[in-house]
C-alpha atoms as a PDB file:
ATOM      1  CA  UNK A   1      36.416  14.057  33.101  1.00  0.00           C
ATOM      2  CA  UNK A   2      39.020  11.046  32.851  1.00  0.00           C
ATOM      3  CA  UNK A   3      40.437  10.332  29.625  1.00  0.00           C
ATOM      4  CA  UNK A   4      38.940   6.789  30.202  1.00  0.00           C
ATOM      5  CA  UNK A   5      35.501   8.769  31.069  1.00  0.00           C
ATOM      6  CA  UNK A   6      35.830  10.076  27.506  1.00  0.00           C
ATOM      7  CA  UNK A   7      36.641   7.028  25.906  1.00  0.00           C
ATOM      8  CA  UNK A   8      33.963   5.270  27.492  1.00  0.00           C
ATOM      9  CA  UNK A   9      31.725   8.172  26.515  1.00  0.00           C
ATOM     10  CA  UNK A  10      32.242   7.991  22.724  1.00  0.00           C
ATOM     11  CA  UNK A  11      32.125   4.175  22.703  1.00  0.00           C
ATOM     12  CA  UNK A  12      28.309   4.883  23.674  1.00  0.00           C
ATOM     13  CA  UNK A  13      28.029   7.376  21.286  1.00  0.00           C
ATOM     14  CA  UNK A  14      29.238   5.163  18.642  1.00  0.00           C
ATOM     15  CA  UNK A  15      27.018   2.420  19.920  1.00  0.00           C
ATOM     16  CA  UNK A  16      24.098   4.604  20.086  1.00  0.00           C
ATOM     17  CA  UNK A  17      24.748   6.152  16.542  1.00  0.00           C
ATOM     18  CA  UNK A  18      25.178   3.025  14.225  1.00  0.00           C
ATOM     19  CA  UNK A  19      21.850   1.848  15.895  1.00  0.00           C
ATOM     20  CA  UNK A  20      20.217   4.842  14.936  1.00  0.00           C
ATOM     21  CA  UNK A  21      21.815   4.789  11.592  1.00  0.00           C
ATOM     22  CA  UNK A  22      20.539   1.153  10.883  1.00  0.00           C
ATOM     23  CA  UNK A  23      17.113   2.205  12.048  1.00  0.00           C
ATOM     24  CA  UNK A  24      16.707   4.752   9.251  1.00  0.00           C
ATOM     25  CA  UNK A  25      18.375   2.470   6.737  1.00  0.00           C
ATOM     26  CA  UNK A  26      15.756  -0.087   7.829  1.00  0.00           C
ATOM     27  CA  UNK A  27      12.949   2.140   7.538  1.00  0.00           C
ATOM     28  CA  UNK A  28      13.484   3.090   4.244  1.00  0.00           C
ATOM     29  CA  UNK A  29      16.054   0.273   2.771  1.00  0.00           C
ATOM     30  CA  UNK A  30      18.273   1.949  -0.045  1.00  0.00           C
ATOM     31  CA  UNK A  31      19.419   0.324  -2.143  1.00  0.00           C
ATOM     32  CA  UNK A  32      23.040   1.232  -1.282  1.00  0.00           C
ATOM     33  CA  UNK A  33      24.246   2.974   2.250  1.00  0.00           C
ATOM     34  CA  UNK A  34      27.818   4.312   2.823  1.00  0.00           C
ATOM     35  CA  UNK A  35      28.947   4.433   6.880  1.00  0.00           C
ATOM     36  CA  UNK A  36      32.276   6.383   6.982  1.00  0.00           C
ATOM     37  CA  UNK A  37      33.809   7.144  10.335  1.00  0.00           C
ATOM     38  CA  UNK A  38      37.685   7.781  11.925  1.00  0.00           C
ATOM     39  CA  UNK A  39      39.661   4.186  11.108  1.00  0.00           C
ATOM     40  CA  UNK A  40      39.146   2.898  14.467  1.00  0.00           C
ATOM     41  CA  UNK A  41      35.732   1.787  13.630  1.00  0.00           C
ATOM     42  CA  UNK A  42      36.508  -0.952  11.320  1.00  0.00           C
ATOM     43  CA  UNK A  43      38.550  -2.714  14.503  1.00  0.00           C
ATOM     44  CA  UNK A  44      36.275  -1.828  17.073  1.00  0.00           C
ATOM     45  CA  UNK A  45      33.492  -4.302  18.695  1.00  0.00           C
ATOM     46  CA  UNK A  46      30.610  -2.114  16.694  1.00  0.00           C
ATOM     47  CA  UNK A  47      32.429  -3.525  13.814  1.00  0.00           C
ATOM     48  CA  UNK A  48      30.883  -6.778  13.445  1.00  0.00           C
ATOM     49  CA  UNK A  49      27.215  -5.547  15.015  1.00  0.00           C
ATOM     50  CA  UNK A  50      27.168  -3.266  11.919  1.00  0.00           C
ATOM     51  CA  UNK A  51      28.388  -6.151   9.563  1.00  0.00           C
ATOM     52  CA  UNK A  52      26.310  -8.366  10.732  1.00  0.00           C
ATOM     53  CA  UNK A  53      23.100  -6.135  10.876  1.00  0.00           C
ATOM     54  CA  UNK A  54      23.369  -4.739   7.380  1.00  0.00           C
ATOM     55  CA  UNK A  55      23.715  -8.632   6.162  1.00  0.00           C
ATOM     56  CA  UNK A  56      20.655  -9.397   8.064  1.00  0.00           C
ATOM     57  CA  UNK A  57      18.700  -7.171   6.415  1.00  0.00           C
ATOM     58  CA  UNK A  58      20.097  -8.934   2.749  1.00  0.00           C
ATOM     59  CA  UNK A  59      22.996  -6.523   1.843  1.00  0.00           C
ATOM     60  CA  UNK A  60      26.396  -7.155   0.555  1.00  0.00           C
ATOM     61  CA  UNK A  61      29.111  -5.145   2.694  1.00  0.00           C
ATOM     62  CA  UNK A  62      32.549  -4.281   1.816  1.00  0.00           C
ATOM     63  CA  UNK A  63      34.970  -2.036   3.749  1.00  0.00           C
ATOM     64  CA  UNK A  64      38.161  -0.339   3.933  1.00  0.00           C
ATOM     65  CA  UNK A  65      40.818   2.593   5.029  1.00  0.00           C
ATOM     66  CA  UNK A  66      40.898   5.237   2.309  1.00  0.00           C
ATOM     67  CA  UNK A  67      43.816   7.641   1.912  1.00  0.00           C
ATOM     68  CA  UNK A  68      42.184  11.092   0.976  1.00  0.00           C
ATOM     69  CA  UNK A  69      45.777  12.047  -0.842  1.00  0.00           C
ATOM     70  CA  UNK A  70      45.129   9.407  -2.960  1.00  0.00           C
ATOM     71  CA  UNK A  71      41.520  10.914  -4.197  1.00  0.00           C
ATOM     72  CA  UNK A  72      42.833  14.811  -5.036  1.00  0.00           C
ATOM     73  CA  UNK A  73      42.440  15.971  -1.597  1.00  0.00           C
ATOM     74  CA  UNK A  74      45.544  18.044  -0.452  1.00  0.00           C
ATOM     75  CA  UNK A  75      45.623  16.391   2.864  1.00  0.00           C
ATOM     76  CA  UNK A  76      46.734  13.284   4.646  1.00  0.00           C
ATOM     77  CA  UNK A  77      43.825  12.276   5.863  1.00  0.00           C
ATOM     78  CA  UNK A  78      42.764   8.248   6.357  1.00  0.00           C
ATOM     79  CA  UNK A  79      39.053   7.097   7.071  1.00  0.00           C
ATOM     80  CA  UNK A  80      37.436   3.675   7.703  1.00  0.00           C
ATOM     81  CA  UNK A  81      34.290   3.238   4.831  1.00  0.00           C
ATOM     82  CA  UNK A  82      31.258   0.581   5.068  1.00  0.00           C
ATOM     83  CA  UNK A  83      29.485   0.492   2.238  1.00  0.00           C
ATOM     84  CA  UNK A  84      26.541  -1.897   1.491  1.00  0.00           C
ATOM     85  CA  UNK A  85      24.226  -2.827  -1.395  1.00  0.00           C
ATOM     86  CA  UNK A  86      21.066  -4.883  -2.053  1.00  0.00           C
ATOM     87  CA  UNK A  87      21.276  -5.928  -5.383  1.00  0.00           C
ATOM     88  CA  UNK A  88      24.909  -5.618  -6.462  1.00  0.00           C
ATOM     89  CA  UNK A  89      28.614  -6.378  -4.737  1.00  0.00           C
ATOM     90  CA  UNK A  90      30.141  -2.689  -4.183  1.00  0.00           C
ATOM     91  CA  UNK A  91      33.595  -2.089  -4.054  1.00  0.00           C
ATOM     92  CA  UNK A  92      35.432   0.694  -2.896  1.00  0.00           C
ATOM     93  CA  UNK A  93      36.771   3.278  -5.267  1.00  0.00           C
ATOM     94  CA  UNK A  94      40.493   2.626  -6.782  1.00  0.00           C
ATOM     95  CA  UNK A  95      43.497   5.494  -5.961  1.00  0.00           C
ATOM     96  CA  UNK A  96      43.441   8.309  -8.587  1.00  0.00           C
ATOM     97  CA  UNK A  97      46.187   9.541 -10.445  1.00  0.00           C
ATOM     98  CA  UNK A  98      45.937  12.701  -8.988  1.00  0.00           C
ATOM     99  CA  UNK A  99      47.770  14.373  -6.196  1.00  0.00           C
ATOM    100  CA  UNK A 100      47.718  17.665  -4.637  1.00  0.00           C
ATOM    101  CA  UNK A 101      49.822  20.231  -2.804  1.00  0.00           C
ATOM    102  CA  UNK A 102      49.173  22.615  -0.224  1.00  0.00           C
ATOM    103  CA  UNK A 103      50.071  25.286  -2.766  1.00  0.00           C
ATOM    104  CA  UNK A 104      47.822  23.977  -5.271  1.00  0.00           C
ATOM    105  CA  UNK A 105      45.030  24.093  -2.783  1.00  0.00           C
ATOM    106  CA  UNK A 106      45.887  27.937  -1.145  1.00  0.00           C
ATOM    107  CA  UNK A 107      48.951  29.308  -3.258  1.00  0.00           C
ATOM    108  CA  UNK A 108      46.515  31.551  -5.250  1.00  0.00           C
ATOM    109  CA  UNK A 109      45.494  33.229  -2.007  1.00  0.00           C
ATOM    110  CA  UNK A 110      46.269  36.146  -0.366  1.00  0.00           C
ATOM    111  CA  UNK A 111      49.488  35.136   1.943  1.00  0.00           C
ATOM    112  CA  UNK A 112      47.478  37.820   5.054  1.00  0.00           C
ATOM    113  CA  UNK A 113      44.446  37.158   6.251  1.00  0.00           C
ATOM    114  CA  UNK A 114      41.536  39.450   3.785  1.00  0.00           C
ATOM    115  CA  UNK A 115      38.872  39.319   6.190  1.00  0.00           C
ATOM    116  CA  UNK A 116      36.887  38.144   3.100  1.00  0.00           C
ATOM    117  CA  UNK A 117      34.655  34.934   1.926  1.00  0.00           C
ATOM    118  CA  UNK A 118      36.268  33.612   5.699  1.00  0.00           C
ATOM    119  CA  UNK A 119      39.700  34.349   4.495  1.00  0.00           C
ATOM    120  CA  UNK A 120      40.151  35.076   8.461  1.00  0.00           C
ATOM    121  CA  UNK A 121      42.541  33.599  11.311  1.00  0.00           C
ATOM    122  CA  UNK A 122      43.904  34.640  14.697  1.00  0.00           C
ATOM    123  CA  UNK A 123      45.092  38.163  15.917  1.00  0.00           C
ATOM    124  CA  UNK A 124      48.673  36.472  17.443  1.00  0.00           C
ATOM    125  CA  UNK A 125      50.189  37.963  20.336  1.00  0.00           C
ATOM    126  CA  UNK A 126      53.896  39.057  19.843  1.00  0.00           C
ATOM    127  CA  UNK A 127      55.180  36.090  21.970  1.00  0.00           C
ATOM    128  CA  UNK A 128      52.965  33.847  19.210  1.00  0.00           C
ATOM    129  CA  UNK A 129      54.504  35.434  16.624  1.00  0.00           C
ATOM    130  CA  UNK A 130      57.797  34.917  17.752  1.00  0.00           C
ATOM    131  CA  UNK A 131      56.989  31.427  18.537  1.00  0.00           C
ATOM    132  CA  UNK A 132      55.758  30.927  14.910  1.00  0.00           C
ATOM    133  CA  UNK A 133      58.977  32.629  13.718  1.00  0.00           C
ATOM    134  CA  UNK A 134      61.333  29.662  15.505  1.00  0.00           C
ATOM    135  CA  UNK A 135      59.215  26.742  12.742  1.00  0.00           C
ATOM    136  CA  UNK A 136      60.298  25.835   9.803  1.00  0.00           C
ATOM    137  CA  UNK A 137      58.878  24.064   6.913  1.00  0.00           C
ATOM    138  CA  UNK A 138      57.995  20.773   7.932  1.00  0.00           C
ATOM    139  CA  UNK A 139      58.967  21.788  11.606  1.00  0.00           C
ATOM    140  CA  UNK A 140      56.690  21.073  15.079  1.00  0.00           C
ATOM    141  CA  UNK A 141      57.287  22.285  18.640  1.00  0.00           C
ATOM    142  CA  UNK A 142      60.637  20.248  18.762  1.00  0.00           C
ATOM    143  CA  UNK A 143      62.308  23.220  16.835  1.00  0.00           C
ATOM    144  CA  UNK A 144      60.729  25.863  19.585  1.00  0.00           C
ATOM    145  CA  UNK A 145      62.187  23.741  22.497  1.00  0.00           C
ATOM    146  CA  UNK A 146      65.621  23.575  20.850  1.00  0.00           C
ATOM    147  CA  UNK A 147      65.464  27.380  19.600  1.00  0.00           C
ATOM    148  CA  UNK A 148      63.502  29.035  22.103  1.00  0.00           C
ATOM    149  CA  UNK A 149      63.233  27.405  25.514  1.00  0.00           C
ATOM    150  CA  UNK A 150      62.747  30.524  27.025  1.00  0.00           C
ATOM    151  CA  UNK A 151      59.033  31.148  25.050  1.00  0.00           C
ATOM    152  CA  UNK A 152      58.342  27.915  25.038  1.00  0.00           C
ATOM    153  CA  UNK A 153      55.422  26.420  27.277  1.00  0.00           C
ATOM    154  CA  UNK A 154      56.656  24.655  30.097  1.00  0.00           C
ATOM    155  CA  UNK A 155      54.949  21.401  29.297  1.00  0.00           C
ATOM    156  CA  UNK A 156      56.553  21.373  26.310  1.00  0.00           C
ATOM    157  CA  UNK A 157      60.147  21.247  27.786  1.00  0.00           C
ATOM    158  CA  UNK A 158      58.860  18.594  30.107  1.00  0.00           C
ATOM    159  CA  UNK A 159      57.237  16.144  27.686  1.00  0.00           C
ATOM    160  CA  UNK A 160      60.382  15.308  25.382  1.00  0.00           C
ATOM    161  CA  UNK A 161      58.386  12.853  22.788  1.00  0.00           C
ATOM    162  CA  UNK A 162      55.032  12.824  21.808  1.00  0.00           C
ATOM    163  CA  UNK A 163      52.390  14.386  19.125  1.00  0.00           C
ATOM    164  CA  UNK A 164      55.114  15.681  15.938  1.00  0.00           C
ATOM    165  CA  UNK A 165      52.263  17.211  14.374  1.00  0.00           C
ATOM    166  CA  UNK A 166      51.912  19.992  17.583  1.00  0.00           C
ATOM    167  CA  UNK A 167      52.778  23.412  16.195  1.00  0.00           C
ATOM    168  CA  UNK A 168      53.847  22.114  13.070  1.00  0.00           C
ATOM    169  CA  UNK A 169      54.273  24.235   9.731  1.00  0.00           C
ATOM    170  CA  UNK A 170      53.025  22.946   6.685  1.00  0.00           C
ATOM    171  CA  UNK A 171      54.981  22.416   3.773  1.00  0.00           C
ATOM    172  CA  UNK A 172      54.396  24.120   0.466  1.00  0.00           C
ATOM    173  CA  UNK A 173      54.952  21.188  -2.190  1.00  0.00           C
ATOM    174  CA  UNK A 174      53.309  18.099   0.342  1.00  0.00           C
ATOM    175  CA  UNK A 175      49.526  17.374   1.018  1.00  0.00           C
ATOM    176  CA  UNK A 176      49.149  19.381   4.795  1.00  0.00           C
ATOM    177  CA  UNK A 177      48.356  16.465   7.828  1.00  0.00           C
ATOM    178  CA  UNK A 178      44.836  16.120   8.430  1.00  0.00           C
ATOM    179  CA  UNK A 179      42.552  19.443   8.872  1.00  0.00           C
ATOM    180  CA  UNK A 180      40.465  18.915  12.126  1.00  0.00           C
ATOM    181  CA  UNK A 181      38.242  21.138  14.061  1.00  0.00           C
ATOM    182  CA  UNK A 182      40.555  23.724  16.266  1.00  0.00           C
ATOM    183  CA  UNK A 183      43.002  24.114  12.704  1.00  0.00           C
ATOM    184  CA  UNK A 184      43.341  27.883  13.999  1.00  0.00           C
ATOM    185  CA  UNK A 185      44.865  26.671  16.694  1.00  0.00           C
ATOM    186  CA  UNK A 186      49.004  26.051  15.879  1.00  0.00           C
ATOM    187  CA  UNK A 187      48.997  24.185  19.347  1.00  0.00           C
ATOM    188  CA  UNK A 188      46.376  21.608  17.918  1.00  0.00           C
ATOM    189  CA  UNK A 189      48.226  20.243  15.208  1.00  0.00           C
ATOM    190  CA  UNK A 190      50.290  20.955  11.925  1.00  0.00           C
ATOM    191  CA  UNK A 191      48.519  24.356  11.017  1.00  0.00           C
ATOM    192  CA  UNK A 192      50.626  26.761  10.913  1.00  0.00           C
ATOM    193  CA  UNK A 193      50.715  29.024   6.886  1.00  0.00           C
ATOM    194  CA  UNK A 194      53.967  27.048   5.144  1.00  0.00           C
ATOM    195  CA  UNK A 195      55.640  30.886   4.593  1.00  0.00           C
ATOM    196  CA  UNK A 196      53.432  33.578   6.634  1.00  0.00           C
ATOM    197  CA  UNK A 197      53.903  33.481  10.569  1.00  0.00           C
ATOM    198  CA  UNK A 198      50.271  32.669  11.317  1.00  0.00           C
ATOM    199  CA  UNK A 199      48.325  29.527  11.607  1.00  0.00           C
ATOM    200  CA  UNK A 200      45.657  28.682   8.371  1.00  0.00           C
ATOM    201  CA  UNK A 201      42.630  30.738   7.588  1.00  0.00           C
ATOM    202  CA  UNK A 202      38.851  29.382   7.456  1.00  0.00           C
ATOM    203  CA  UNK A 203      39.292  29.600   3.930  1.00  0.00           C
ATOM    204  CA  UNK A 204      42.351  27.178   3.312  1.00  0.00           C
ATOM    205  CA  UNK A 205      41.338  24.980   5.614  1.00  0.00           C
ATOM    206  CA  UNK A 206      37.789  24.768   3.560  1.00  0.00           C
ATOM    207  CA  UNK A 207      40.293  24.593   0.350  1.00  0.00           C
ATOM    208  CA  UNK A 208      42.635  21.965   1.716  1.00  0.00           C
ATOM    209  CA  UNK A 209      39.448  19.958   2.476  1.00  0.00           C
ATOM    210  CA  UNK A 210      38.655  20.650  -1.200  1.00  0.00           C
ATOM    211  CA  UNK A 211      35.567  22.757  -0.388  1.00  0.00           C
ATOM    212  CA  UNK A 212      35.288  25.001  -3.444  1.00  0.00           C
ATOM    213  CA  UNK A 213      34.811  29.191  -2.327  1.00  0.00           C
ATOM    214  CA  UNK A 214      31.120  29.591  -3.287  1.00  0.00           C
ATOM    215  CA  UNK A 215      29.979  26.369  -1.082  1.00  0.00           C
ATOM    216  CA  UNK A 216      27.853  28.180   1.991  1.00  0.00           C
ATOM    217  CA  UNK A 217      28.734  27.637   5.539  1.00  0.00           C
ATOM    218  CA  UNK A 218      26.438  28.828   8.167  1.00  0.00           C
ATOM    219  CA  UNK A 219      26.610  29.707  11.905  1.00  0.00           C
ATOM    220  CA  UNK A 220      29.267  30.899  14.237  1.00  0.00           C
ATOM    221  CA  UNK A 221      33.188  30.850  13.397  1.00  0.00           C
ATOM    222  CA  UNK A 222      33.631  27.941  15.898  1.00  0.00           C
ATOM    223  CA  UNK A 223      30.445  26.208  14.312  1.00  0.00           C
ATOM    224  CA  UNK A 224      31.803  26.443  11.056  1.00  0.00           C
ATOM    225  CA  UNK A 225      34.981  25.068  11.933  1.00  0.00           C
ATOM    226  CA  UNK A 226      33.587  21.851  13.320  1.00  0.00           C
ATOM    227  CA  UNK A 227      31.631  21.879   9.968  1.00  0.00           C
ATOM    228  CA  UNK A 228      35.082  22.230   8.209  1.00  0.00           C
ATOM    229  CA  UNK A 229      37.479  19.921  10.173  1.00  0.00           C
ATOM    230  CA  UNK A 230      34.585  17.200  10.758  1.00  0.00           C
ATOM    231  CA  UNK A 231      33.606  16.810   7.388  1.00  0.00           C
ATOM    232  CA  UNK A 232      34.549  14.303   4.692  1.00  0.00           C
ATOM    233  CA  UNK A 233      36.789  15.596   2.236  1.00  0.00           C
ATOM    234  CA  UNK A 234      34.276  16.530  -0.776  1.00  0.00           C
ATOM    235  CA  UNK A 235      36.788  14.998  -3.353  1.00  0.00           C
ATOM    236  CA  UNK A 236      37.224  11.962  -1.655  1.00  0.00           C
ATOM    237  CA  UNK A 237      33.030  11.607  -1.358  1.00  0.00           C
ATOM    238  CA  UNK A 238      32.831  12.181  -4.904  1.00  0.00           C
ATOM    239  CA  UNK A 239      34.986   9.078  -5.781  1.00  0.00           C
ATOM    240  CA  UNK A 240      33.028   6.656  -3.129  1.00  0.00           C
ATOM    241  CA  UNK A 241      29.726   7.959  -4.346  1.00  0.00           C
ATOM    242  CA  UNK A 242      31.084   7.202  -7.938  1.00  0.00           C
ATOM    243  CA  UNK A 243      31.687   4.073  -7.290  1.00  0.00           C
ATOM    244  CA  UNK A 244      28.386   3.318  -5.574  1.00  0.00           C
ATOM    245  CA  UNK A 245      26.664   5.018  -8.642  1.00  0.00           C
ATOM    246  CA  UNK A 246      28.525   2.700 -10.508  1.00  0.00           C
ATOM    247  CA  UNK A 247      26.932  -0.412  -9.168  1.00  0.00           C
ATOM    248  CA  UNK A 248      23.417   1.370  -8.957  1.00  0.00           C
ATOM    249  CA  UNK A 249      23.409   1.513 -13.066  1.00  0.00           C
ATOM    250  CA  UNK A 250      24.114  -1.879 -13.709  1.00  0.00           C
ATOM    251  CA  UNK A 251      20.836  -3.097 -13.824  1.00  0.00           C
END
């Protein structure tokens, strides 16, 4: 499939979803709904179908890009929020005071994987590990072509700019980039352990999402790391849902 296939693939599934959304919102009419998606949405053509629908059926809208660093979350993580309301104006919730760190997320853990309460990563090969060894702090796959062209991937030495993120090593004392869904995978993105030569665990990817240890996740490892990457930061759903609740008890 074309990367214009795939485009054109999740435009329909966009299309498709906010319909369905507004269906159930419809059917039931809350008082107050909250759409959040990737950043994209709130400049895309569904845009103004959603904006419009949701005033049709008499709610106030407001929307807006949220920073999750700015909420407590240990991540750099932006996301496009709707949020409408029948019988008040919302608004969305103001930047907290609070900031986190990668090592105030996972710097209580074990630095090795435990095998325990999904404290678990990869089994590297030795070429991995020595390709882990050439990244520093704040480094990507720049530092492995410079250091290393000889175990470096070929389409790496090819392809001179792109992604920074690929292969990158987080840094101990800044919020980590954003946690998707492959986050044991160094070649995915920043997500490589800021000291150990090994890409994050389950676990401190859960914990830089600010998923606390005893929350449950079921199904297989790759399941549960959709579940993980794919999901909005708790932290930053507490603050939007505090600001909803906000509205909901002024009557």
């Amino acid at each position: 499939m074309s990367a214009s296939e795939v485009m054109q693939q999740n435009h329909i599934s966009m299309n498709k979803l906010w319909q369905h959304y507004f269906r159930l919102v419809e059917d039931s009419m809350p008082r107050a709904f909250i759409v959040e998606n990737v950043p994209q949405l709130l400049t895309s053509k569904e845009y103004p179908l959603i904006v419009k629908k949701a005033e049709e059926l008499g709610y106030n809208v407001v929307s807006g890009v949220l920073k999750a660093e700015m909420y407590g979350v240990p991540q750099k993580r932006t996301r496009g929020f709707i949020i409408g309301a029948l019988d008040f104006y919302p608004a969305l919730p103001g930047p907290t005071k609070e900031r986190k760190t990668v090592r105030d997320a996972i710097g209580d853990l074990p630095p090795k994987p435990t095998g325990e309460n999904l404290h678990i990563g990869r089994n590297p090969t030795p070429k991995s590990l020595e390709r882990y060894r050439c990244i520093p702090p704040g480094g990507n796959r720049f530092d492995l072509v410079r250091k290393r062209p000889d175990i470096c991937p070929e389409c790496w030495l090819k392809k001179k700019t792109g992604s920074t993120d690929v292969f990158g090593r987080m840094e101990w004392d800044k919020p980590s980039l954003t946690i998707r869904t492959e986050f044991y995978k160094p070649e995915k993105g920043c997500y490589l352990h800021p000291s150990e030569d090994c890409p994050i665990t389950y676990r401190e990817a859960a914990r830089l999402q600010t998923f606390p240890d005893d929350f449950v996740f079921e199904g297989s490892k790759i399941e549960i790391a959709r579940m993980i990457g794919n999901s909005v930061p708790p932290k930053l759903a507490y603050h939007v849902a505090k600001a909803v609740l906000k509205g909901l008890r002024r009557d």
